[in-house]
Protein backbone atom coordinates (compact mmCIF):
# COMPACT_ATOMS: atom_id res chain seq x y z
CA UNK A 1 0.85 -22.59 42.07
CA UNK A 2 -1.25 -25.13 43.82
CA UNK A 3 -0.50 -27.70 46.79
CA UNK A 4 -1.68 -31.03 46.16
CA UNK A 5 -2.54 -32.65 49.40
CA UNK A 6 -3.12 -36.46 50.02
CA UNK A 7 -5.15 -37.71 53.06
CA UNK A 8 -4.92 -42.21 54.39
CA UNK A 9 -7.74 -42.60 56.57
CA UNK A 10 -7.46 -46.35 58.37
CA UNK A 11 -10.31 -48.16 58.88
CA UNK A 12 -8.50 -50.07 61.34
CA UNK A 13 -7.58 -46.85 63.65
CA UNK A 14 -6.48 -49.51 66.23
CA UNK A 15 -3.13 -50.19 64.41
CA UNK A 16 -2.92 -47.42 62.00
CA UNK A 17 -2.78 -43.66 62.43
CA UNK A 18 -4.42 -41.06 59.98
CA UNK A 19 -1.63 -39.73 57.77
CA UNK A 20 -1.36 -36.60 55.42
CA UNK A 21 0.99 -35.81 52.84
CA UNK A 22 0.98 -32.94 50.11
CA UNK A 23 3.05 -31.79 47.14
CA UNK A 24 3.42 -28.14 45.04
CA UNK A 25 1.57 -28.33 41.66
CA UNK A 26 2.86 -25.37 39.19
CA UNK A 27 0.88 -25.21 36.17
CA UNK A 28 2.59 -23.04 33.41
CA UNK A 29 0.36 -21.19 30.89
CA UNK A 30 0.11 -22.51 27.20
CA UNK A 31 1.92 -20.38 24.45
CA UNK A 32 -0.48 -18.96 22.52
CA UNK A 33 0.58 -17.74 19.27
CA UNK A 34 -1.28 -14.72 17.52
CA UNK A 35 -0.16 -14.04 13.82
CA UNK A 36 -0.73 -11.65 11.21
CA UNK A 37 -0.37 -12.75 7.94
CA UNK A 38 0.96 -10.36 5.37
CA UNK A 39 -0.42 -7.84 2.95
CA UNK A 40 0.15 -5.67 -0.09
CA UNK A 41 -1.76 -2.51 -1.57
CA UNK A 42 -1.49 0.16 -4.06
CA UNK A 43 -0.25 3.94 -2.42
CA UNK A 44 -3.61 6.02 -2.15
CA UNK A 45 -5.64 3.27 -1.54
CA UNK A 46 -7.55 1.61 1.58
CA UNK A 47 -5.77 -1.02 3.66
CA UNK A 48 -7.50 -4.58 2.78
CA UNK A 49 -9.06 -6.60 5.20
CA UNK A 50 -6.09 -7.76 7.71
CA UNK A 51 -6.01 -11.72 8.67
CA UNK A 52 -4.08 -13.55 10.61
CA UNK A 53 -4.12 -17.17 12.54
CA UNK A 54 -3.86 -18.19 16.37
CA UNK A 55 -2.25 -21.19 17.62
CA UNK A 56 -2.29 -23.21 20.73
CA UNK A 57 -5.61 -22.50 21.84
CA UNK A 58 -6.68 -25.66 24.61
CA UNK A 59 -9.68 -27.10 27.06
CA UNK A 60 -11.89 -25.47 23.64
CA UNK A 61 -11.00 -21.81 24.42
CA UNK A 62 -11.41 -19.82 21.47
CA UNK A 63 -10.16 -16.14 20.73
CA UNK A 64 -11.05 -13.03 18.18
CA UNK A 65 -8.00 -11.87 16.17
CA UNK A 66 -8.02 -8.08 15.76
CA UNK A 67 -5.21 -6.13 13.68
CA UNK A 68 -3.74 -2.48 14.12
CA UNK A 69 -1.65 -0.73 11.61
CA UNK A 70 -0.30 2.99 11.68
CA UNK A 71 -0.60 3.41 7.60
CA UNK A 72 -3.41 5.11 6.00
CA UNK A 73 -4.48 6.06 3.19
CA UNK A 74 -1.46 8.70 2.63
CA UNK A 75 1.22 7.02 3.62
CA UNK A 76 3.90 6.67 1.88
CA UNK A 77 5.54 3.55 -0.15
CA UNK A 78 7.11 1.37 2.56
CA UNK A 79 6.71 -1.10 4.72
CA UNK A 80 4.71 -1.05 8.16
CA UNK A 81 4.23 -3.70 10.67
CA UNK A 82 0.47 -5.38 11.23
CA UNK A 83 0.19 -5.73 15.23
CA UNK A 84 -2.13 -8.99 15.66
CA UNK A 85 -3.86 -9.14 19.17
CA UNK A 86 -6.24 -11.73 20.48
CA UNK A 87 -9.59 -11.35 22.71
CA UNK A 88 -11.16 -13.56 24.73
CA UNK A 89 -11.57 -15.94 27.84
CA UNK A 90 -9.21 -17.63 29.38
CA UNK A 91 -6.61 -15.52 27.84
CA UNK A 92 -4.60 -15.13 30.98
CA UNK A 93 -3.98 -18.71 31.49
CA UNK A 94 -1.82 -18.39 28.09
CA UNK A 95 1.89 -16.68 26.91
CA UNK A 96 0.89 -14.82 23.93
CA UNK A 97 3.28 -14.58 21.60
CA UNK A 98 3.15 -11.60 19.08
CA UNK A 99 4.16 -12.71 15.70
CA UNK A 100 3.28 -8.92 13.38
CA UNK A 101 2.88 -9.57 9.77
CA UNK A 102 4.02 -6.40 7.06
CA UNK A 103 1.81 -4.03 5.22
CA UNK A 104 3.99 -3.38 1.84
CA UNK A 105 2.42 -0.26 0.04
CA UNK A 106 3.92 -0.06 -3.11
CA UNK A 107 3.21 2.64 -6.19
CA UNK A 108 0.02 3.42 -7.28
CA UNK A 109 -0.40 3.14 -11.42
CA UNK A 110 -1.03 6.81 -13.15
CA UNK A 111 -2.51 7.50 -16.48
CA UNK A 112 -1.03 10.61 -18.78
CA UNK A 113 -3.60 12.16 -21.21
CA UNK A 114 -1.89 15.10 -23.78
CA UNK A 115 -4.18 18.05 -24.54
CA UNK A 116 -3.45 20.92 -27.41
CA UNK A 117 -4.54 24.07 -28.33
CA UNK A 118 -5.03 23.17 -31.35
CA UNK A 119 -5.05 20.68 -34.63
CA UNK A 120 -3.80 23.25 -36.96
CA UNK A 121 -1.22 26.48 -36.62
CA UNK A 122 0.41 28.53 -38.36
CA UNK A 123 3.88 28.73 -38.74
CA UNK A 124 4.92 31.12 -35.78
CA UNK A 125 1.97 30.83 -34.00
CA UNK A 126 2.12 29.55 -30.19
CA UNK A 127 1.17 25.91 -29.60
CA UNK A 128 0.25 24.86 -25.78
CA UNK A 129 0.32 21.52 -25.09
CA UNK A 130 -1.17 20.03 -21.95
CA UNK A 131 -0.02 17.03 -19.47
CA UNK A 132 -2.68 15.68 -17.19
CA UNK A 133 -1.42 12.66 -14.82
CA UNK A 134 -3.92 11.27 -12.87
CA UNK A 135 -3.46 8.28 -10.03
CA UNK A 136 -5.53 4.66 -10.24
CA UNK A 137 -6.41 5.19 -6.96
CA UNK A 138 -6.16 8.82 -4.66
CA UNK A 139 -3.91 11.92 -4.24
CA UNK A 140 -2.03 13.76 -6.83
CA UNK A 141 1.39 12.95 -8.79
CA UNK A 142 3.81 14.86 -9.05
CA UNK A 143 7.21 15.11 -10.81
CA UNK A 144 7.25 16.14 -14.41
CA UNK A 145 6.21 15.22 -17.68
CA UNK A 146 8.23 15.51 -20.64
CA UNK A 147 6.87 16.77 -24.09
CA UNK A 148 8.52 14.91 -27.06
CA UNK A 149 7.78 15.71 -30.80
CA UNK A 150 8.38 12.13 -32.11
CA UNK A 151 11.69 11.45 -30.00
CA UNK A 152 12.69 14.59 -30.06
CA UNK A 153 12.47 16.62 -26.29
CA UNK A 154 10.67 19.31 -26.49
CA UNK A 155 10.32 20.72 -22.67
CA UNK A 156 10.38 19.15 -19.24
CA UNK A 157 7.93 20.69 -17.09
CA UNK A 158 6.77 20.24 -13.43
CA UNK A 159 3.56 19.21 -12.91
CA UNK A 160 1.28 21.31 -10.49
CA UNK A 161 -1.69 19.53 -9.45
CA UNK A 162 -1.47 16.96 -11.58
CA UNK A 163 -0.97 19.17 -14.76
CA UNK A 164 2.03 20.01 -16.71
CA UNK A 165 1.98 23.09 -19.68
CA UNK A 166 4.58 23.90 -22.00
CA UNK A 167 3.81 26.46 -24.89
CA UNK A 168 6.15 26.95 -28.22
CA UNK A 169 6.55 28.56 -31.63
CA UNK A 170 9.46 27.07 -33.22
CA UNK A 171 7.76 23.78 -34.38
CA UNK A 172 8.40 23.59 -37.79
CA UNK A 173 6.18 22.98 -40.97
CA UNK A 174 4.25 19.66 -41.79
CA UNK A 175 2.73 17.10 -39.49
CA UNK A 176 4.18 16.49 -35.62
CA UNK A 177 2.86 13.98 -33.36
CA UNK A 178 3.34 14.74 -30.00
CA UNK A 179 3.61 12.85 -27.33
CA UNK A 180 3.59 13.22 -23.09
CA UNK A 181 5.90 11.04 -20.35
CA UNK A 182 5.43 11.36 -16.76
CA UNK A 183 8.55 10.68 -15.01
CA UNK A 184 6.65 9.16 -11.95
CA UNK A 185 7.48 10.07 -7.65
CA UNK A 186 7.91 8.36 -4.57
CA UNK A 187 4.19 7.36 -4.57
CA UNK A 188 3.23 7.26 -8.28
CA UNK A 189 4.75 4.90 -11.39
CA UNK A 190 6.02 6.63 -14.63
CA UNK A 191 3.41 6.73 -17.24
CA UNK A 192 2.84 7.88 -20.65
CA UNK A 193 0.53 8.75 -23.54
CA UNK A 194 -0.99 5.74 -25.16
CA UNK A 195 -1.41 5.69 -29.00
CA UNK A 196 -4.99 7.05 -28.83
CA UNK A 197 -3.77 10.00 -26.47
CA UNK A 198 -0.81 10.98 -28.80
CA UNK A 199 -1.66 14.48 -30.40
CA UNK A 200 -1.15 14.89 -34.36
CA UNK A 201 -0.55 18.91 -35.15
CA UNK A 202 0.11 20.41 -38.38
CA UNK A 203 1.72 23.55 -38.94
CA UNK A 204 0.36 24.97 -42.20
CA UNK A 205 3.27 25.43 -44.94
CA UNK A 206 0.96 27.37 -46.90
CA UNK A 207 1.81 30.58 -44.47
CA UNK A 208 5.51 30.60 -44.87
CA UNK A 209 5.74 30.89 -48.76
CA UNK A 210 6.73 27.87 -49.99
């Protein structure tokens, strides 16, 4: 609030008195509006570089944008606001206005790689196969991974740091190619052996007689 005050000084103080007047000035602060834009990543992996825009800014103030978030590396798929706040002079005279912006983590990829004991068994013999799921960016999937001999199921088993075993003797004779599928979690997409990772085993005929 100010008072705006008016002053008539005569030069003929003869005929005409000095006379004062004055009047409240209110000057209201500009909005200023501070916004942060919004942003998607991959679960496991650093939040990107936050930015944002401010509006309203007068008389050439300027002002730093700065952004806060409560997600981190580990946290979970979701959404999670991106607080904007402003810095610099002058910044009383203005309204901010907060406008927050939304960090959307969504699932991070995985890759499944099938290992087995072995090429060549025979008939009766125990076969271990071997599920590794690994994430494109950090931490560890978990879930299962299913074990399929062509599109037959095998076994479901639960993965344990990242790795899933399931060992059997009833495969029967000739050629199997065997194949891994990660069911995927909260954090993690389903994924599952690629052509190049499927596993070709043949049990030998030769050792059952026929």
């Amino acid at each position: 609030s100010y008072t705006l005050t008016v002053t008539f000084a005569p030069t003929d103080t003869t005929d005409y008195k000095t006379a004062t007047a004055s009047s409240p000035l209110l000057v209201t602060g500009q909005t200023l509006t501070v916004t942060a834009n919004n942003a998607t990543r991959a679960y496991g992996a650093a939040n990107p570089t936050f930015t944002g825009t401010i509006t309203g800014a007068v008389n050439g103030d300027t002002f730093t944008e700065s952004f806060t978030t409560t997600a981190t590396a580990t946290s979970n798929v979701g959404t999670y606001p991106i607080v904007p706040s402003a810095t610099g002079a002058n910044l009383s005279s203005y309204n901010v206005v907060i406008d927050d912006g939304t960090l959307s983590i969504t699932q991070a990829a995985t890759t499944t790689t099938l290992t087995t004991s072995g090429t060549s068994v025979n008939p009766g013999a125990s076969l271990t196969l071997t599920g590794t799921v690994a994430s494109a960016t950090s931490g560890t999937p978990t879930g299962t991974v299913s074990f399929y001999d062509g599109s037959t199921l095998l076994n479901t088993a639960n993965l344990t740091a990242g790795v899933a075993t399931y060992s059997t003797t009833t495969l029967s004779s000739g050629s199997h190619t065997i194949t891994a599928v990660y069911s995927g979690d909260t954090n993690f997409t389903a994924s599952s052996t690629t052509s190049s990772d499927r596993k070709s085993t043949r049990l030998n005929s030769s050792h059952l007689g026929i």
